[in-house]
PDB file of N, CA and C in Angstrom:
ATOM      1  N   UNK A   1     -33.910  16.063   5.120  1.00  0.00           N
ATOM      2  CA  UNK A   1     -34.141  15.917   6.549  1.00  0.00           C
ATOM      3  C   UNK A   1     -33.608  14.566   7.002  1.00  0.00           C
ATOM      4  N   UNK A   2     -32.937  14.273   8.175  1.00  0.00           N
ATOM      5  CA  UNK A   2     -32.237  13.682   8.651  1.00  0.00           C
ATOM      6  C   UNK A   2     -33.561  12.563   9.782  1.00  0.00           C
ATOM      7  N   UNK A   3     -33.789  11.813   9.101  1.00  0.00           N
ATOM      8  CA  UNK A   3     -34.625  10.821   9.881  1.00  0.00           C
ATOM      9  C   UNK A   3     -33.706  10.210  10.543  1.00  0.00           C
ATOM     10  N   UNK A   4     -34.597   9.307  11.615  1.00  0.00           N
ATOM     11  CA  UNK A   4     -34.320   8.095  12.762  1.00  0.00           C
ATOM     12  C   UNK A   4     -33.569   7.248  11.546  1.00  0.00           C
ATOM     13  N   UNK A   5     -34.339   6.197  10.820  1.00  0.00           N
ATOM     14  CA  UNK A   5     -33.932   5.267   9.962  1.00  0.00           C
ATOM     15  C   UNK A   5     -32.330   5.779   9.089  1.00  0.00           C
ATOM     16  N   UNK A   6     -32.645   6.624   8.552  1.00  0.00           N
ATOM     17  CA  UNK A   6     -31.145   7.372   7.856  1.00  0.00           C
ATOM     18  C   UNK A   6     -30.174   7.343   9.069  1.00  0.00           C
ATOM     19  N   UNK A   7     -30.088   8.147  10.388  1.00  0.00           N
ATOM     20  CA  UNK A   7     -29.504   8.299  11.284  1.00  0.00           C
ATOM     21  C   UNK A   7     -28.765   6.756  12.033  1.00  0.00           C
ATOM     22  N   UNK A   8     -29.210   5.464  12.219  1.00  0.00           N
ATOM     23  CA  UNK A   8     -29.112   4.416  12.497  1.00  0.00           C
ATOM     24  C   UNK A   8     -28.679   3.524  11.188  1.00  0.00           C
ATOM     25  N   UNK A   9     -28.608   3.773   9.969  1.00  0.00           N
ATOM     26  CA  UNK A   9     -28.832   3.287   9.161  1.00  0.00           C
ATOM     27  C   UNK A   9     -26.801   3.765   8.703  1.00  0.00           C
ATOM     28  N   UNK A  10     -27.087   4.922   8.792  1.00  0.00           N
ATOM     29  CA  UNK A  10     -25.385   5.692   8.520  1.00  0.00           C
ATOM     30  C   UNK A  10     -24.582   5.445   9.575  1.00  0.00           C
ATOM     31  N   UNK A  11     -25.024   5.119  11.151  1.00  0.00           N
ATOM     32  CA  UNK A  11     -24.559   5.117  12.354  1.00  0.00           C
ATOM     33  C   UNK A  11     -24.271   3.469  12.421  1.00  0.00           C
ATOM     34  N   UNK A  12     -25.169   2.303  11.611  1.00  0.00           N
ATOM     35  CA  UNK A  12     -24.749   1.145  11.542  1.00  0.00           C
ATOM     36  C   UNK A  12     -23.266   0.942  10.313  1.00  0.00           C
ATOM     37  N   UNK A  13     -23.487   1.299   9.605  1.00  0.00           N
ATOM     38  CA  UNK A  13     -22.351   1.638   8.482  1.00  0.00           C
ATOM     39  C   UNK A  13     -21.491   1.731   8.469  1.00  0.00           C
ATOM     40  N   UNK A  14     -21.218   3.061   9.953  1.00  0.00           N
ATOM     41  CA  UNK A  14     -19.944   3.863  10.125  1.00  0.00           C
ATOM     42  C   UNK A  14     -18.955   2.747  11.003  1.00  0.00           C
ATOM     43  N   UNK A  15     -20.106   1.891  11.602  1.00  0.00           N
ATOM     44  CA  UNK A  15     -19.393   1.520  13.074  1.00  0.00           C
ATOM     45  C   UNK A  15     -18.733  -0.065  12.002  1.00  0.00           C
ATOM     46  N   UNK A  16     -19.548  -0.527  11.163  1.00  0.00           N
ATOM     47  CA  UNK A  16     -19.162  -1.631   9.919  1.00  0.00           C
ATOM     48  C   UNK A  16     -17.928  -1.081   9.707  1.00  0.00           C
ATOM     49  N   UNK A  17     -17.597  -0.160   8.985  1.00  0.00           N
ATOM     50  CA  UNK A  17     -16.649   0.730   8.549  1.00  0.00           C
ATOM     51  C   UNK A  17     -15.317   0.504   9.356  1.00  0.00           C
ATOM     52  N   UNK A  18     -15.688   0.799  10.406  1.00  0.00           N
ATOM     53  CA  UNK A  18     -14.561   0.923  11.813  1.00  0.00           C
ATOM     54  C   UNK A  18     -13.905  -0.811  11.866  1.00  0.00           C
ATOM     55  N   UNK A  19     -14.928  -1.618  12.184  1.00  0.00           N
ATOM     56  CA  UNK A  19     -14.446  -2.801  12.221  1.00  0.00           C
ATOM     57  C   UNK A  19     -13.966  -3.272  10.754  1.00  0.00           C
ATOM     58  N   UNK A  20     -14.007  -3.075   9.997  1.00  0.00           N
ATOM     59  CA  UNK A  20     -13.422  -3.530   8.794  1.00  0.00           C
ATOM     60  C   UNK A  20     -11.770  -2.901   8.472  1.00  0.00           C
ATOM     61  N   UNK A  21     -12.191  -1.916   8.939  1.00  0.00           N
ATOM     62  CA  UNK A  21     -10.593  -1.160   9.070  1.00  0.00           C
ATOM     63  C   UNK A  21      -9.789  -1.554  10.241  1.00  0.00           C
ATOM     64  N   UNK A  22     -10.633  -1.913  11.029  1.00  0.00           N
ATOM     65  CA  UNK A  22      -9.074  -2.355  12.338  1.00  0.00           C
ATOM     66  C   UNK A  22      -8.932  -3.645  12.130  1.00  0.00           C
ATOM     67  N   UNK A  23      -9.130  -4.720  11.522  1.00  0.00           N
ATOM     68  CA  UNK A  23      -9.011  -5.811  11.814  1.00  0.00           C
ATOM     69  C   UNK A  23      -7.623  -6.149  11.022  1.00  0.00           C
ATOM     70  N   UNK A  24      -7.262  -5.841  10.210  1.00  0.00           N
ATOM     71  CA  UNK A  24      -5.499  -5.893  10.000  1.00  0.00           C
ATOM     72  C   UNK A  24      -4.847  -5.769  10.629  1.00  0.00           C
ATOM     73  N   UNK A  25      -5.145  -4.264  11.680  1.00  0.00           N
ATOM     74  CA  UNK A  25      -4.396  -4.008  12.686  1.00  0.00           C
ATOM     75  C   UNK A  25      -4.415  -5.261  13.524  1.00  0.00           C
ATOM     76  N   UNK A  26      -5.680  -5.575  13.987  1.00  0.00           N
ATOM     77  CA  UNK A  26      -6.101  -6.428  15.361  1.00  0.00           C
ATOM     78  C   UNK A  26      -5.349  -7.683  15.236  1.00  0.00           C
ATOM     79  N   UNK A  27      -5.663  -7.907  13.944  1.00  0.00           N
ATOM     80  CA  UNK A  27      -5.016  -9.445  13.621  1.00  0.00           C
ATOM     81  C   UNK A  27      -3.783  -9.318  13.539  1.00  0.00           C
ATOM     82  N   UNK A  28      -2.844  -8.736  13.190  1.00  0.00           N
ATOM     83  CA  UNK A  28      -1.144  -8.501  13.372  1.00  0.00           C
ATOM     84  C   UNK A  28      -0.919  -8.877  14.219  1.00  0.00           C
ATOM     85  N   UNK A  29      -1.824  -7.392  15.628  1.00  0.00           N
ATOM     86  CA  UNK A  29      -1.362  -7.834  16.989  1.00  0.00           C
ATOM     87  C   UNK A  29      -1.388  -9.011  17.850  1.00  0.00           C
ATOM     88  N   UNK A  30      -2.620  -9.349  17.291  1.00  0.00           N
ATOM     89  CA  UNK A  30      -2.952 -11.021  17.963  1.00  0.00           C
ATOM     90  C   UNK A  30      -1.657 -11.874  17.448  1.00  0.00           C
ATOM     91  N   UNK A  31      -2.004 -12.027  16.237  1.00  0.00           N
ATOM     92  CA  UNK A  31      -0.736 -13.081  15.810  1.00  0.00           C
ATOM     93  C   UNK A  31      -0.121 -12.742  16.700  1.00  0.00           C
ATOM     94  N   UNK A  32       1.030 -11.217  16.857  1.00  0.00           N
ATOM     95  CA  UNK A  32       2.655 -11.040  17.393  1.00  0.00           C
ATOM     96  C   UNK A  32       2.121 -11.411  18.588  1.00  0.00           C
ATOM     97  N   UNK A  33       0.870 -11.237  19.665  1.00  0.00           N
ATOM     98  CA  UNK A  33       0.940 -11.702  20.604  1.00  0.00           C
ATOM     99  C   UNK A  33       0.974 -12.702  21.666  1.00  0.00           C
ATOM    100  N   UNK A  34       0.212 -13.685  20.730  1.00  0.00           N
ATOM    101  CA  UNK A  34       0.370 -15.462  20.470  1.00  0.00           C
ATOM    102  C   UNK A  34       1.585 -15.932  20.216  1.00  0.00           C
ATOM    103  N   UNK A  35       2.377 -15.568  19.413  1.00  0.00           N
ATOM    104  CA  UNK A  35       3.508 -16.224  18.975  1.00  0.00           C
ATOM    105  C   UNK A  35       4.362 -15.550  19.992  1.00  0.00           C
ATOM    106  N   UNK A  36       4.636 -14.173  20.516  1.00  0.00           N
ATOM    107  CA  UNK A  36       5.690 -13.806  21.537  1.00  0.00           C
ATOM    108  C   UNK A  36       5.159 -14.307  23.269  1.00  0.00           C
ATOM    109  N   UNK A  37       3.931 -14.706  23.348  1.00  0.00           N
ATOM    110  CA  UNK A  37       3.493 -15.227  24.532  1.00  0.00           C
ATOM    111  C   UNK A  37       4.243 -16.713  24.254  1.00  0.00           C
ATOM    112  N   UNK A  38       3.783 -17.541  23.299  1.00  0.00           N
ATOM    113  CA  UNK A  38       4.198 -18.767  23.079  1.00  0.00           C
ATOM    114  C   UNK A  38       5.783 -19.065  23.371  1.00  0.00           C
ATOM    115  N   UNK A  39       6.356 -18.039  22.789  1.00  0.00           N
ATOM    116  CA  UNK A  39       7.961 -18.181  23.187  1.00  0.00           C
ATOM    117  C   UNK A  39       8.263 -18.064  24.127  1.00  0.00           C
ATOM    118  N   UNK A  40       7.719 -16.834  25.224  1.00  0.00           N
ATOM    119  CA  UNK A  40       7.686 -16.629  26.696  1.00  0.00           C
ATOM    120  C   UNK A  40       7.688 -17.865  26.951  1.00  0.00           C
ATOM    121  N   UNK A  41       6.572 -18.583  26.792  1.00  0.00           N
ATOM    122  CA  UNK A  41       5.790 -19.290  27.730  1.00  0.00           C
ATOM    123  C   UNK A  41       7.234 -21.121  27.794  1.00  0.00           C
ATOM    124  N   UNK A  42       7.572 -21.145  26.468  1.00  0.00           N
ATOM    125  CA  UNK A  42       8.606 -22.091  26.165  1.00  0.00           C
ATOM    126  C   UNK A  42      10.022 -21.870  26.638  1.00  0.00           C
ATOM    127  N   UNK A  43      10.154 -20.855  26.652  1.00  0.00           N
ATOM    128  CA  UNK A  43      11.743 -20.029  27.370  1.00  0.00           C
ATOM    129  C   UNK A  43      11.671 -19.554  28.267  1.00  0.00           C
ATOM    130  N   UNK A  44      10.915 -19.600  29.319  1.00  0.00           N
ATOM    131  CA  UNK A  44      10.612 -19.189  30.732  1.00  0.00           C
ATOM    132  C   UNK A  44      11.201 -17.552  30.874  1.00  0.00           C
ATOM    133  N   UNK A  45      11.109 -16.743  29.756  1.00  0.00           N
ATOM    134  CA  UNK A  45      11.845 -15.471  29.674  1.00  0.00           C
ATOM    135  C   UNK A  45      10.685 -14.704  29.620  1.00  0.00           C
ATOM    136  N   UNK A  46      10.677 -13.873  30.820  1.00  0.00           N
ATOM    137  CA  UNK A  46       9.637 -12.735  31.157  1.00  0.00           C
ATOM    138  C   UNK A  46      10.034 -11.552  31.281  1.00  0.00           C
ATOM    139  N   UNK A  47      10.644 -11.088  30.169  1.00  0.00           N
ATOM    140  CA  UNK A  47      10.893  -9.817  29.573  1.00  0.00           C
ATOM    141  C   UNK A  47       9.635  -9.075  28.941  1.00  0.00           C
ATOM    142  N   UNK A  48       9.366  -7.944  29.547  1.00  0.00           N
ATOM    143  CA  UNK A  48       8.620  -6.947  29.005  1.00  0.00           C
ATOM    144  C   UNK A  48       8.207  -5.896  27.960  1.00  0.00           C
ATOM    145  N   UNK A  49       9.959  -6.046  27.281  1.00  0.00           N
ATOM    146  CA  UNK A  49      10.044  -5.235  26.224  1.00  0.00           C
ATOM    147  C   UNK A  49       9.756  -5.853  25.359  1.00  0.00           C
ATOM    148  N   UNK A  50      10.113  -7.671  25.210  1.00  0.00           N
ATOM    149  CA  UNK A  50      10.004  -8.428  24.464  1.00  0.00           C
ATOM    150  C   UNK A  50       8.523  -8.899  23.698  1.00  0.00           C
ATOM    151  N   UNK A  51       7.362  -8.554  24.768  1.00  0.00           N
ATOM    152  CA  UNK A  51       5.790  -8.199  24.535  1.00  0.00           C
ATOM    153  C   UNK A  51       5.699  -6.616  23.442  1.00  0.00           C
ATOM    154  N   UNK A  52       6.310  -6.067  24.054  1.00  0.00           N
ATOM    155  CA  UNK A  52       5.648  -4.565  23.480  1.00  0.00           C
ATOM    156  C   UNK A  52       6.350  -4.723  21.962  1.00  0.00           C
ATOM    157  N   UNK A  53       7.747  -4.929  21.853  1.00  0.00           N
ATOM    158  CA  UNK A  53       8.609  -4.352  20.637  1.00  0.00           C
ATOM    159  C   UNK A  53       8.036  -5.162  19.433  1.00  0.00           C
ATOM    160  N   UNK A  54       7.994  -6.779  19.866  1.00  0.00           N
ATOM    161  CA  UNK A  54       7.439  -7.221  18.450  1.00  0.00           C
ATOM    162  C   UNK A  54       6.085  -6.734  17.723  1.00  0.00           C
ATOM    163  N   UNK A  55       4.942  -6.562  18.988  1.00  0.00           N
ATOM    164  CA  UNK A  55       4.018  -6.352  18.587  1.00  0.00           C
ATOM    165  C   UNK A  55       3.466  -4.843  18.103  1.00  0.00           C
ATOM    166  N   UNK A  56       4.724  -3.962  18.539  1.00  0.00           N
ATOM    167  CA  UNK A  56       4.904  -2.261  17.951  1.00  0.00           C
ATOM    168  C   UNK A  56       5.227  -2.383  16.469  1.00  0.00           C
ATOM    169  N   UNK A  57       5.959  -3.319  16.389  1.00  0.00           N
ATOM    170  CA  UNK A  57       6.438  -3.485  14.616  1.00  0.00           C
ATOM    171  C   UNK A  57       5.781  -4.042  14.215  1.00  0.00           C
ATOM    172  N   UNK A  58       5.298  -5.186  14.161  1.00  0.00           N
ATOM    173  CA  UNK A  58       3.839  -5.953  13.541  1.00  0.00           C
ATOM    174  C   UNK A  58       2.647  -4.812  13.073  1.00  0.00           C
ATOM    175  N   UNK A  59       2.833  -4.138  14.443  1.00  0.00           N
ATOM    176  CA  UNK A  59       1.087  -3.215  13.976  1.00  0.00           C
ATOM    177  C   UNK A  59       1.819  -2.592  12.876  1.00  0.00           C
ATOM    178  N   UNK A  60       2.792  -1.674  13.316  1.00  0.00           N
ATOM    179  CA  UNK A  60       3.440  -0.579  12.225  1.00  0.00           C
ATOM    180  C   UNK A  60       3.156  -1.032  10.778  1.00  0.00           C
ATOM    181  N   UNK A  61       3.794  -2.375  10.760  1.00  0.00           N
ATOM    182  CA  UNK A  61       4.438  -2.840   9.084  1.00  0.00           C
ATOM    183  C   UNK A  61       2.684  -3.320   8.436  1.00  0.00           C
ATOM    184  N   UNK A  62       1.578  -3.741   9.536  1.00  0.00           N
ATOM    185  CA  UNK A  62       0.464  -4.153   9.200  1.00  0.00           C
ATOM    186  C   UNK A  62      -0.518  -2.508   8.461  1.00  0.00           C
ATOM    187  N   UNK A  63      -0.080  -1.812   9.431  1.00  0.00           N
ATOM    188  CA  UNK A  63      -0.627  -0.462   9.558  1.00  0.00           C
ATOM    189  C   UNK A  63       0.255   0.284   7.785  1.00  0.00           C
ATOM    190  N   UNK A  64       1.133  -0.109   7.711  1.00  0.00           N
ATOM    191  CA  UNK A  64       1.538   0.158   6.339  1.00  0.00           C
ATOM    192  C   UNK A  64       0.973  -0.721   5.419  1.00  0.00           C
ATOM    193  N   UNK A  65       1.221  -1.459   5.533  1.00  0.00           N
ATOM    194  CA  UNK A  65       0.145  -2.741   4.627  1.00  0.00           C
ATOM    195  C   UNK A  65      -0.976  -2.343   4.381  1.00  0.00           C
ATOM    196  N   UNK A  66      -1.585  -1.880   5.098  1.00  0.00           N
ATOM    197  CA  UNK A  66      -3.079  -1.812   4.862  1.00  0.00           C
ATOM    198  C   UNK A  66      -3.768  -0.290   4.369  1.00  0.00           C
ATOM    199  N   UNK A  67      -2.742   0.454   4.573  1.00  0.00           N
ATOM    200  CA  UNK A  67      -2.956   1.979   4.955  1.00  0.00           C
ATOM    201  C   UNK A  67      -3.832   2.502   3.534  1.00  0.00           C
ATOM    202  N   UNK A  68      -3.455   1.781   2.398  1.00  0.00           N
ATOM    203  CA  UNK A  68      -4.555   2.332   1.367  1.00  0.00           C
ATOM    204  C   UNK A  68      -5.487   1.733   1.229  1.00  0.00           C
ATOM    205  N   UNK A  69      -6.175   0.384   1.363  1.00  0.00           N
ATOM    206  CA  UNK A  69      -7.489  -0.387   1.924  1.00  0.00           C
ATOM    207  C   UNK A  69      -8.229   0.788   2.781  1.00  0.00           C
ATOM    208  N   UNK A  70      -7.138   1.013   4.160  1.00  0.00           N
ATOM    209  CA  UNK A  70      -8.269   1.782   4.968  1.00  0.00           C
ATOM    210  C   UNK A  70      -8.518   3.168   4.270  1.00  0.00           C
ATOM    211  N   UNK A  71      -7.524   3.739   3.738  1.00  0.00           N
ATOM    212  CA  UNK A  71      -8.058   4.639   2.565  1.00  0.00           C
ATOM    213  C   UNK A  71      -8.992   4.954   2.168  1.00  0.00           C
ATOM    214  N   UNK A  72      -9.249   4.161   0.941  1.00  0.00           N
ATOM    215  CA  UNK A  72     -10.351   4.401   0.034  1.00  0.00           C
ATOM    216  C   UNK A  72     -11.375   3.721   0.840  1.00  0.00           C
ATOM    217  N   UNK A  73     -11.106   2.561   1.871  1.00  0.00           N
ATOM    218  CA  UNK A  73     -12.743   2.243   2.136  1.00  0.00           C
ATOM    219  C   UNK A  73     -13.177   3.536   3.031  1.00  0.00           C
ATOM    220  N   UNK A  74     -12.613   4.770   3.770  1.00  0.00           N
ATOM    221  CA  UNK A  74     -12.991   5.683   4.483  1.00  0.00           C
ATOM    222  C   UNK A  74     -13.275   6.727   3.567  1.00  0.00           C
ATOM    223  N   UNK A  75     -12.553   6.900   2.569  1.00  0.00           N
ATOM    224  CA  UNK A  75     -13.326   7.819   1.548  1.00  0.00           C
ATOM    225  C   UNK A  75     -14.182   7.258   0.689  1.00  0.00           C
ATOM    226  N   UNK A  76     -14.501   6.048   0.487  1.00  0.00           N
ATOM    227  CA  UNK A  76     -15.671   5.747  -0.172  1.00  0.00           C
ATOM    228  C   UNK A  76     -16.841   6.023   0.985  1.00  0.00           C
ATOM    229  N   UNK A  77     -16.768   5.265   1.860  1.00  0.00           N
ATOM    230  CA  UNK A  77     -18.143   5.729   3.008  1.00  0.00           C
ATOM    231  C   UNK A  77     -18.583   7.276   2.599  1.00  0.00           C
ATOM    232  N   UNK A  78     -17.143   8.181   3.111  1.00  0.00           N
ATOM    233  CA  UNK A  78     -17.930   9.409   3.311  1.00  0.00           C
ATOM    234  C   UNK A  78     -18.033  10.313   2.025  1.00  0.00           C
ATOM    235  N   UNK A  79     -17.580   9.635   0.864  1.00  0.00           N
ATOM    236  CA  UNK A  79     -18.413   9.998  -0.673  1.00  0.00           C
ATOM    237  C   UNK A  79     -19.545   9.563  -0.847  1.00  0.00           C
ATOM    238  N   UNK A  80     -20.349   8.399  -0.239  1.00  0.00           N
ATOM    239  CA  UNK A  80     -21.071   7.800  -0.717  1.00  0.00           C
ATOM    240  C   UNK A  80     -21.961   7.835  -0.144  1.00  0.00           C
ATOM    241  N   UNK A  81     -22.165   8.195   1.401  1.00  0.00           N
ATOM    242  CA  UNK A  81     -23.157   8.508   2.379  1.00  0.00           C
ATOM    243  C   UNK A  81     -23.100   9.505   3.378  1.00  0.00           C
ATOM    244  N   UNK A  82     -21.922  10.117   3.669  1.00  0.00           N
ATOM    245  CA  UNK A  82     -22.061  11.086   4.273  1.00  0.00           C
ATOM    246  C   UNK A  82     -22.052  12.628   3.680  1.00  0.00           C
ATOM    247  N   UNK A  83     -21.545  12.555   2.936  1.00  0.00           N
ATOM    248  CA  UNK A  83     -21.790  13.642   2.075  1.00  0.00           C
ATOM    249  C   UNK A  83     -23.103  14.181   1.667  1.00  0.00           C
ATOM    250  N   UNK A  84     -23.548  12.926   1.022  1.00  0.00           N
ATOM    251  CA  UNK A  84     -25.016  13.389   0.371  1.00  0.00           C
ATOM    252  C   UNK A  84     -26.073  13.493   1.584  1.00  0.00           C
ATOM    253  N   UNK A  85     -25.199  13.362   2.552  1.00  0.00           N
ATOM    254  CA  UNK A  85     -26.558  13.718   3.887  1.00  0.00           C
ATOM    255  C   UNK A  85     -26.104  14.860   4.073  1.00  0.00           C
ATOM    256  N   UNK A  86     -25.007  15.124   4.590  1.00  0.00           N
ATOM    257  CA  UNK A  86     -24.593  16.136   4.414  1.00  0.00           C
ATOM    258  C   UNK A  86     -24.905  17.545   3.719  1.00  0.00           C
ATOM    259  N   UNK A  87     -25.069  17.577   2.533  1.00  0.00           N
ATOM    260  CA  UNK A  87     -25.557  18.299   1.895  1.00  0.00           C
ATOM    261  C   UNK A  87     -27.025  18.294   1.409  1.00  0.00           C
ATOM    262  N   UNK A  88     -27.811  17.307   2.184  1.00  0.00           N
ATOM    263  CA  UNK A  88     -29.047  17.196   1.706  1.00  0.00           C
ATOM    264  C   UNK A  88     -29.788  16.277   0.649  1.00  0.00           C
ATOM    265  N   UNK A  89     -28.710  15.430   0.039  1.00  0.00           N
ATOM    266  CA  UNK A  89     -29.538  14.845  -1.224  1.00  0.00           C
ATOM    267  C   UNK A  89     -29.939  13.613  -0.979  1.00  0.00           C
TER     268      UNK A  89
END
């Protein structure tokens, strides 16, 4: 049976889970976006594509980087706690 405490307890976990997995992403983008603002901001060049493109490849190559981290930490969660609620044990 699926208590309050279990329910908040798997629901605090999941959301742990989430933030532990985006923050490679997050942090890529920040960097590319700091450093391509910074250049803007030094070269008076306010190009638009110049925001999006670096920081499309940053996530990408970060998002490859990381892609088996977020992996196994998403199949460990749901081997390790959602399952066995799941099925009852």
């Amino acid at each position: 049976m699926l208590t309050e405490s279990i329910f908040f307890d798997t629901l605090r976990q999941g959301l742990w889970i989430a933030t532990i997995t985006s923050v490679p992403i997050l942090a890529a983008a920040l960097v590319a976006g700091v450093t391509v603002g910074l250049f803007q901001a030094l070269t008076s060049i306010q190009e638009m594509t110049l925001t999006f493109v670096p920081k499309l490849g940053c996530i990408i190559v970060a998002f490859w980087m990381s892609m088996s981290f977020m992996t196994e930490t998403l199949v460990s969660f749901f081997q390790d706690h959602l399952i066995p609620i799941i099925v009852g044990g």
